[in-house]
Protein backbone atom coordinates (compact mmCIF):
# COMPACT_ATOMS: atom_id res chain seq x y z
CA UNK A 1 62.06 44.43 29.19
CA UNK A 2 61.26 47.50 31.35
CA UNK A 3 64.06 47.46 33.27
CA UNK A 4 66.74 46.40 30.40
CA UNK A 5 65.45 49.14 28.51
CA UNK A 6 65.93 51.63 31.46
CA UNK A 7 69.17 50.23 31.97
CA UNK A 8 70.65 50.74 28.75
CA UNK A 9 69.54 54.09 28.17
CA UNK A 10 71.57 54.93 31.53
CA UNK A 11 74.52 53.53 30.37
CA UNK A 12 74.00 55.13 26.83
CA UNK A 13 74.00 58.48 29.18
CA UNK A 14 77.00 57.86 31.13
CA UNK A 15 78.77 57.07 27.66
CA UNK A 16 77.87 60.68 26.57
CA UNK A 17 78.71 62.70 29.79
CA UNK A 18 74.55 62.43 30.70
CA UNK A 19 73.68 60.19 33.88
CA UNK A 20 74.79 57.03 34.11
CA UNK A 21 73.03 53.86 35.73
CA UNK A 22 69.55 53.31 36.72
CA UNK A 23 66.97 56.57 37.48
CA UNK A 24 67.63 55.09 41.49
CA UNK A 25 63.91 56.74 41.80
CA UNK A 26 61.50 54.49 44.65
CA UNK A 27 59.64 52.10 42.25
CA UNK A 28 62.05 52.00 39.29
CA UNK A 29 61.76 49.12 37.17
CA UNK A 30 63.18 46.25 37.89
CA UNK A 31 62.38 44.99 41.16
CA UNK A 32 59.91 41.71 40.83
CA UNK A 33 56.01 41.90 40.75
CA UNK A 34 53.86 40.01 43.14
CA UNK A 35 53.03 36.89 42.93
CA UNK A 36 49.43 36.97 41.30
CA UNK A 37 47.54 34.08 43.09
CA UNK A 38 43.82 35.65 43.16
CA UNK A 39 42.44 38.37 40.67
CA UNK A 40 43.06 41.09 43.51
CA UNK A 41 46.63 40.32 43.20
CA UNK A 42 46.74 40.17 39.73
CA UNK A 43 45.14 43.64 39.24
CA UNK A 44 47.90 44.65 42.12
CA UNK A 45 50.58 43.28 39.81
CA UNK A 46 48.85 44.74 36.61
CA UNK A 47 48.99 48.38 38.07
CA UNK A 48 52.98 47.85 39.17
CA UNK A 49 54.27 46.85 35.86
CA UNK A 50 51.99 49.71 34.49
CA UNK A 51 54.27 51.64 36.30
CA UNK A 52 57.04 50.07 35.77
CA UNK A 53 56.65 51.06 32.07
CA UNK A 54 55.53 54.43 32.48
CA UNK A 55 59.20 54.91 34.11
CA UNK A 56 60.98 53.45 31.94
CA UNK A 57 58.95 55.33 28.96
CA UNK A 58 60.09 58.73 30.97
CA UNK A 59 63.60 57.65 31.44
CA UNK A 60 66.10 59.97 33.05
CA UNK A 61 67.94 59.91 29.66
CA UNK A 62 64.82 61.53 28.22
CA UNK A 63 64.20 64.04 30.77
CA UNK A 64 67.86 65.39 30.60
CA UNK A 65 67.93 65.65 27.01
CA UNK A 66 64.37 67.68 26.82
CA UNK A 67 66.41 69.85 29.63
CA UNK A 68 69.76 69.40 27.73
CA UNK A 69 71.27 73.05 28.52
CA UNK A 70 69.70 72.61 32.62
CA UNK A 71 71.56 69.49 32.84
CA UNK A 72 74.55 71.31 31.05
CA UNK A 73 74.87 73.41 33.56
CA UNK A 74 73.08 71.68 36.91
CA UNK A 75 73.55 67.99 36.31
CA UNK A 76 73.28 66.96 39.67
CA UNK A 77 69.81 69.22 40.39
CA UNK A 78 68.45 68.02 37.33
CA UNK A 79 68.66 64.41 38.15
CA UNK A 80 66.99 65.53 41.85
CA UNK A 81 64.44 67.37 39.89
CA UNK A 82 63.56 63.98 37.90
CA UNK A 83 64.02 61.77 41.03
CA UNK A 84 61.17 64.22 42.70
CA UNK A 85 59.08 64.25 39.72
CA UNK A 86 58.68 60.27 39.17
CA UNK A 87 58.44 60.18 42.64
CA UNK A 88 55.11 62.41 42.89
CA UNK A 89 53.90 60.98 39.59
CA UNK A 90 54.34 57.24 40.80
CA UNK A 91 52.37 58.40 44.21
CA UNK A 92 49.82 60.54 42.49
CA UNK A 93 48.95 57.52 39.98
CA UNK A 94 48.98 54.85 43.11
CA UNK A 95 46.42 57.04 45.03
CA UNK A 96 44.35 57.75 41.95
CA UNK A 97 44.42 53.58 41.42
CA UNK A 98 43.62 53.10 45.60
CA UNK A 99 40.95 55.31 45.62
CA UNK A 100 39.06 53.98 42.95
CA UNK A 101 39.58 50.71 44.33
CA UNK A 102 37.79 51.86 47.46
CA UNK A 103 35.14 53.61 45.71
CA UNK A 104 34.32 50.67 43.49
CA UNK A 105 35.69 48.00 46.37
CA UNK A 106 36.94 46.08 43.40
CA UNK A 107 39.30 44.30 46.02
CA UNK A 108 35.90 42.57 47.96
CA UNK A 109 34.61 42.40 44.40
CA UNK A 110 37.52 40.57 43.12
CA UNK A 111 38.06 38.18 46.08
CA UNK A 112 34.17 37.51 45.63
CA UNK A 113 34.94 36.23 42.28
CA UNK A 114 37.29 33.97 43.05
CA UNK A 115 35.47 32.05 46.12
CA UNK A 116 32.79 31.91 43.24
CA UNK A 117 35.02 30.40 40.57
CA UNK A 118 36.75 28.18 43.47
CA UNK A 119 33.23 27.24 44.14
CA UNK A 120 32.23 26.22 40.81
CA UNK A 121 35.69 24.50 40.15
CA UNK A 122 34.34 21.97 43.31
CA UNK A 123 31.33 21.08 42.00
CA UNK A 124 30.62 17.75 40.85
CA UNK A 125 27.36 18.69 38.75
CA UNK A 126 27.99 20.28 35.53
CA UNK A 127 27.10 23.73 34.91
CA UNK A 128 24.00 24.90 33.12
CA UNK A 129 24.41 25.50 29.57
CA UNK A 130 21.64 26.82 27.21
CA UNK A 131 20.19 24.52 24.93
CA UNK A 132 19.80 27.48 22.23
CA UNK A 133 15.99 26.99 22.24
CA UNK A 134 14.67 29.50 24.10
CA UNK A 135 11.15 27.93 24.97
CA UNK A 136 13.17 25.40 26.84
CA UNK A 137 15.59 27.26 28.59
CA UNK A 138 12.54 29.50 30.37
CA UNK A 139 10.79 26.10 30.69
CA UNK A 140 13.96 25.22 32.74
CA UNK A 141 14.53 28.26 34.73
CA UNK A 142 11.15 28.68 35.52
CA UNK A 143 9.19 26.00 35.97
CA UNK A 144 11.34 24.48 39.21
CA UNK A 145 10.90 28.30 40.60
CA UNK A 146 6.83 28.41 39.65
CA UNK A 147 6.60 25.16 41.63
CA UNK A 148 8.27 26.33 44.54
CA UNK A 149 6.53 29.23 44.68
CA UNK A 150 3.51 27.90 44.51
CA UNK A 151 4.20 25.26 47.19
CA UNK A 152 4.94 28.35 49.18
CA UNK A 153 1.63 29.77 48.76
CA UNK A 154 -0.16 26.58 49.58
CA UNK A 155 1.64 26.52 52.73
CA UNK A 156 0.73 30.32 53.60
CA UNK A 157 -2.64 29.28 52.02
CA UNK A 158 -2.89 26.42 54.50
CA UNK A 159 -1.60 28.49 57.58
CA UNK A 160 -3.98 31.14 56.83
CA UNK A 161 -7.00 28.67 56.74
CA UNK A 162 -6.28 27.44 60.11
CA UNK A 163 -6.18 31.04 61.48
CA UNK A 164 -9.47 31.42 59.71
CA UNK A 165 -11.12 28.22 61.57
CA UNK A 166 -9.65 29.09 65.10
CA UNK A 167 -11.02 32.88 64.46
CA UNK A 168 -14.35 31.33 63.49
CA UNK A 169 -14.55 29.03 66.14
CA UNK A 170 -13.72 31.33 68.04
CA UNK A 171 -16.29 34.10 67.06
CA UNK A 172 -18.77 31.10 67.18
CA UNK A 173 -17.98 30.60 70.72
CA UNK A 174 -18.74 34.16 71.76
CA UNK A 175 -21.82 33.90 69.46
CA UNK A 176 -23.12 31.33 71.61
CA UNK A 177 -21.93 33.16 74.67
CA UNK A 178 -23.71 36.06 73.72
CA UNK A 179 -26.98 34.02 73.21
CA UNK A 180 -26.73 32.47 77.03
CA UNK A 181 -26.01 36.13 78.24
CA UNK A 182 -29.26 37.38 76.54
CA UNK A 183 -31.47 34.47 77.22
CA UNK A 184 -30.07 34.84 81.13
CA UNK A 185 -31.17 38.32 80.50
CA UNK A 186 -34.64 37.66 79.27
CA UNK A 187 -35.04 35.24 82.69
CA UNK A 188 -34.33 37.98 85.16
CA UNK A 189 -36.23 40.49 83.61
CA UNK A 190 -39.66 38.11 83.74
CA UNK A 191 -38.32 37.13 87.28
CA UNK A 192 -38.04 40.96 88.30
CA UNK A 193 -41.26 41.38 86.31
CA UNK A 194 -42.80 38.58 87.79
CA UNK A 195 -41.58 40.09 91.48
CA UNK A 196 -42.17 43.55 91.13
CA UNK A 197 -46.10 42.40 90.05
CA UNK A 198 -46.31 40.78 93.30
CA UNK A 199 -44.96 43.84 95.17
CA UNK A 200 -47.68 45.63 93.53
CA UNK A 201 -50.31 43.60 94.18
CA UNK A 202 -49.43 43.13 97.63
CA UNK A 203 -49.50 47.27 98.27
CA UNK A 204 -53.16 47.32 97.03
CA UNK A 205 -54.13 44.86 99.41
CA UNK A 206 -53.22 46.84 102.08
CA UNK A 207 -53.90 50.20 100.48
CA UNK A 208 -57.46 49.06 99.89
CA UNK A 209 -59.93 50.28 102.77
CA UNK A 210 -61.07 47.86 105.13
């Protein structure tokens, strides 16, 4: 419809001594949109007929009669002026659309969506739907995730319980160790007791006048 209208309001010119034909400007309407397999596409092919019909809204028709007594005089500098200016406008608008895409990365975003909905369309279960009590429905969500959870605890539970027995086994072990040490202890000093007595004892006897 675009292009039709374009075209027939550049014949209409030509029939009045104005331009004739199509605006000829890079991205005039007419040429074919892409096809739209995936949502990244589609949006692609949303933003082109967008422009599409923002050209043909601003038609070279239009522009020469706002400029009537320019074109009068410099038809063929008016219709550069217009081919410049939809030029720049159609670039200005595509980097405006490109850089929010990258800001937002609504093309990751949008090819996410569809590996989720191709996802979902293979899937033999059907999907969850709530039953419109909500009791239930948290029953449901929760209780399978409570469960797991807690069988995740008991696990760390019973990890943690096994550290605690080899740690007490083995501070029992140096307990014991300790013990022996100190009862090997106590012997020496009574047999170094016992010796140094006899040392003693044996000076005297020979310090003791005969």
């Amino acid at each position: 419809m675009a292009a039709a209208r374009s075209g027939a309001e550049g014949a209409a010119a030509g029939g009045q001594g104005g331009p004739s034909g199509s605006s000829g400007s890079p991205g005039s309407p007419g040429s074919p949109a892409p096809a739209a397999s995936g949502r990244a596409q589609l949006f692609t092919a949303v933003v082109d007929t967008f422009l599409q019909k923002l050209v043909a809204a601003g038609s070279y028709q239009r522009f020469a009669d706002c400029y009537r007594c320019f074109y009068k005089l410099q038809p063929l500098m008016t219709r550069s002026i217009y081919d410049q200016f939809i030029s720049q406008l159609q670039a200005y608008i595509q980097e405006e659309i490109q850089e929010v895409k990258e800001e937002g990365n609504l093309e990751l975003l949008l090819n996410s969506l569809d590996k989720i909905v191709e996802e979902t369309e293979n899937r033999d279960e059907p999907a969850w739907r709530p039953s419109g009590i909500p009791e239930e429905d948290i029953r449901s969500t929760m209780v399978p995730y409570l469960l797991k959870h807690r069988s995740y605890l008991r696990k760390v539970l019973k990890q943690k319980e096994e550290e605690n027995g080899k740690v007490a086994e083995s501070v029992l072990a140096g307990r014991e160790r300790i013990a022996e040490l100190q009862q090997l202890i106590q012997a020496r000093k009574h047999a170094w007791q016992a010796i140094s007595k006899e040392q003693r004892e044996l000076i005297r006897t020979f310090t003791e006048p005969q």
